[in-house]
C-alpha atoms as a PDB file:
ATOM      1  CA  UNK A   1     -10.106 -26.329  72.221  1.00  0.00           C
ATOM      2  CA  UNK A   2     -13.439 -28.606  72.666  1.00  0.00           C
ATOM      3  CA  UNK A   3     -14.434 -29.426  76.375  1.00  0.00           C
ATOM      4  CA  UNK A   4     -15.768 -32.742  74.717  1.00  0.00           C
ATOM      5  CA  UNK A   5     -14.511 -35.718  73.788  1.00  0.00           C
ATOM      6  CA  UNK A   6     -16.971 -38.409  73.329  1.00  0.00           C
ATOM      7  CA  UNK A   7     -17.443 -40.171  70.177  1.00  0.00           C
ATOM      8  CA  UNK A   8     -18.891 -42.881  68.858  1.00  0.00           C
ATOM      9  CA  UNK A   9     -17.259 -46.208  68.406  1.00  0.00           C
ATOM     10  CA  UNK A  10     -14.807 -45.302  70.806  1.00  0.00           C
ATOM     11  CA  UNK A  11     -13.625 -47.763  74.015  1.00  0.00           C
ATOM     12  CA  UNK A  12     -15.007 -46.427  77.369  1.00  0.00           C
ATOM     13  CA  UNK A  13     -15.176 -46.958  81.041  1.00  0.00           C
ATOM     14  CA  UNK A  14     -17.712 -45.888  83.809  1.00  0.00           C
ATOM     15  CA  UNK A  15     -16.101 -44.645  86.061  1.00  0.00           C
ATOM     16  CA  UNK A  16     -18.950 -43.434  87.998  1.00  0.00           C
ATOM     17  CA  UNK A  17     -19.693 -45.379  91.688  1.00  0.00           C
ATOM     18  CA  UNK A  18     -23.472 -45.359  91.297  1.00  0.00           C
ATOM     19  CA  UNK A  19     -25.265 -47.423  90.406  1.00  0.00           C
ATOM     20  CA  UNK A  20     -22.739 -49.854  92.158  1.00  0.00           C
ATOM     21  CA  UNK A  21     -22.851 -52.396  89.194  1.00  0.00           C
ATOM     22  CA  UNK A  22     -21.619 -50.433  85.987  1.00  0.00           C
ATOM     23  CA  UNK A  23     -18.917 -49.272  88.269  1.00  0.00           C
ATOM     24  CA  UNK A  24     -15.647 -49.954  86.209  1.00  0.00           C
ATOM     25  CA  UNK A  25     -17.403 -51.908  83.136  1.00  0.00           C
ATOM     26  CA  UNK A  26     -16.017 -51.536  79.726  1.00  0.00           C
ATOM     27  CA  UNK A  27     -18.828 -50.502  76.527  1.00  0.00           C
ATOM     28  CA  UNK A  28     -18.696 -48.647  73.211  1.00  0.00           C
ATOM     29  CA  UNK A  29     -19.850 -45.359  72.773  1.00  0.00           C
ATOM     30  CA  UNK A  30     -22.882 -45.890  70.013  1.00  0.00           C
ATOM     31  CA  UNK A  31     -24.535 -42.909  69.853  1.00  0.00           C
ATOM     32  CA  UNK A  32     -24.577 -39.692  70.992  1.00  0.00           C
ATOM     33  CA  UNK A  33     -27.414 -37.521  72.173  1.00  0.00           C
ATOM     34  CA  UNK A  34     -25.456 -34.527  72.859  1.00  0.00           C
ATOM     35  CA  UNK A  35     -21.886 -33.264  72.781  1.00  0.00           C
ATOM     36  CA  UNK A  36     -21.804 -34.274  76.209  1.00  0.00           C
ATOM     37  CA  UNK A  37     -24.144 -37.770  76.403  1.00  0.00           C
ATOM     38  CA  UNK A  38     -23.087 -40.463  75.010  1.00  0.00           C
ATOM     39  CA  UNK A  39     -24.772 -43.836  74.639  1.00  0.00           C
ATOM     40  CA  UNK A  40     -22.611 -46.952  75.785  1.00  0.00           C
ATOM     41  CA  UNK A  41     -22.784 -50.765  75.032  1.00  0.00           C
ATOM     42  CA  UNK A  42     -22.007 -52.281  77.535  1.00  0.00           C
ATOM     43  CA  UNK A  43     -19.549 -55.210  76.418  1.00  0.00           C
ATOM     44  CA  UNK A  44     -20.049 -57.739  79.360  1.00  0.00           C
ATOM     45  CA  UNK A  45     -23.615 -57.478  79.238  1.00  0.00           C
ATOM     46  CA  UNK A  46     -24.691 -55.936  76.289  1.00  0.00           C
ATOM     47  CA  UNK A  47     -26.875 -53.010  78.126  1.00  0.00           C
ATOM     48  CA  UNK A  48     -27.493 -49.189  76.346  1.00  0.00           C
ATOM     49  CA  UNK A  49     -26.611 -46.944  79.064  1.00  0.00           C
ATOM     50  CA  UNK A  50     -26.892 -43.248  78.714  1.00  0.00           C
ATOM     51  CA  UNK A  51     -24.188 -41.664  80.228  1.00  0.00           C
ATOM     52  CA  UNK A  52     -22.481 -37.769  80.642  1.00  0.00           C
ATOM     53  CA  UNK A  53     -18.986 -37.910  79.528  1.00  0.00           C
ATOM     54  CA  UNK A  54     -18.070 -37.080  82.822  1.00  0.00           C
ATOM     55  CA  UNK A  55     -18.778 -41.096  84.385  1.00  0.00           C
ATOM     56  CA  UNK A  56     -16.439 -42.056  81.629  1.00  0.00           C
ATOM     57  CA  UNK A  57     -13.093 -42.495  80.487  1.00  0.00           C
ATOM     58  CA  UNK A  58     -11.309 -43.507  77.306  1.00  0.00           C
ATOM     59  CA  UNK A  59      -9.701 -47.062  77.572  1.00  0.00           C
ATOM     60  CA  UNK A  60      -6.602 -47.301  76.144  1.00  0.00           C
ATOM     61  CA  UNK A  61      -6.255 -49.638  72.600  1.00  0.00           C
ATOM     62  CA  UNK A  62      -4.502 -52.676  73.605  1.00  0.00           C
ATOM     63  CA  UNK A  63      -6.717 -53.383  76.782  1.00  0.00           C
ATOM     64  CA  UNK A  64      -9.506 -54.744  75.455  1.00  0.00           C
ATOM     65  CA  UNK A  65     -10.344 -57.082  73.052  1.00  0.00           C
ATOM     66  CA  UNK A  66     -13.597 -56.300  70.564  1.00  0.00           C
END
């Protein structure tokens, strides 16, 4: 079994506590650098973070509206 998950176009969110103001914000996984990184758009504010999939997690369908 694969130890990664991340794909684009995908529903994510940061779960990691630094820096303070990504901290539980909701993107789209765009790109991917590695099998590991993954490149998120940010969906309040638009920003192209570039993140290890382990500061995210998947958000479930239903939650969010695209």
């Amino acid at each position: 079994m694969a130890d990664h998950w991340v794909t684009p176009g995908i529903v994510v969110k940061v779960i990691a506590k630094e820096p303070a103001q990504f901290y539980k914000q909701k993107g789209v996984i765009t790109q991917l650098d590695s099998k590991y990184i993954a490149r998120v758009k940010l969906l309040e504010t638009g920003q192209v973070l570039r993140l290890d999939q382990a500061h995210l997690e998947t958000v479930l369908p239903g939650n969010i509206e695209l």
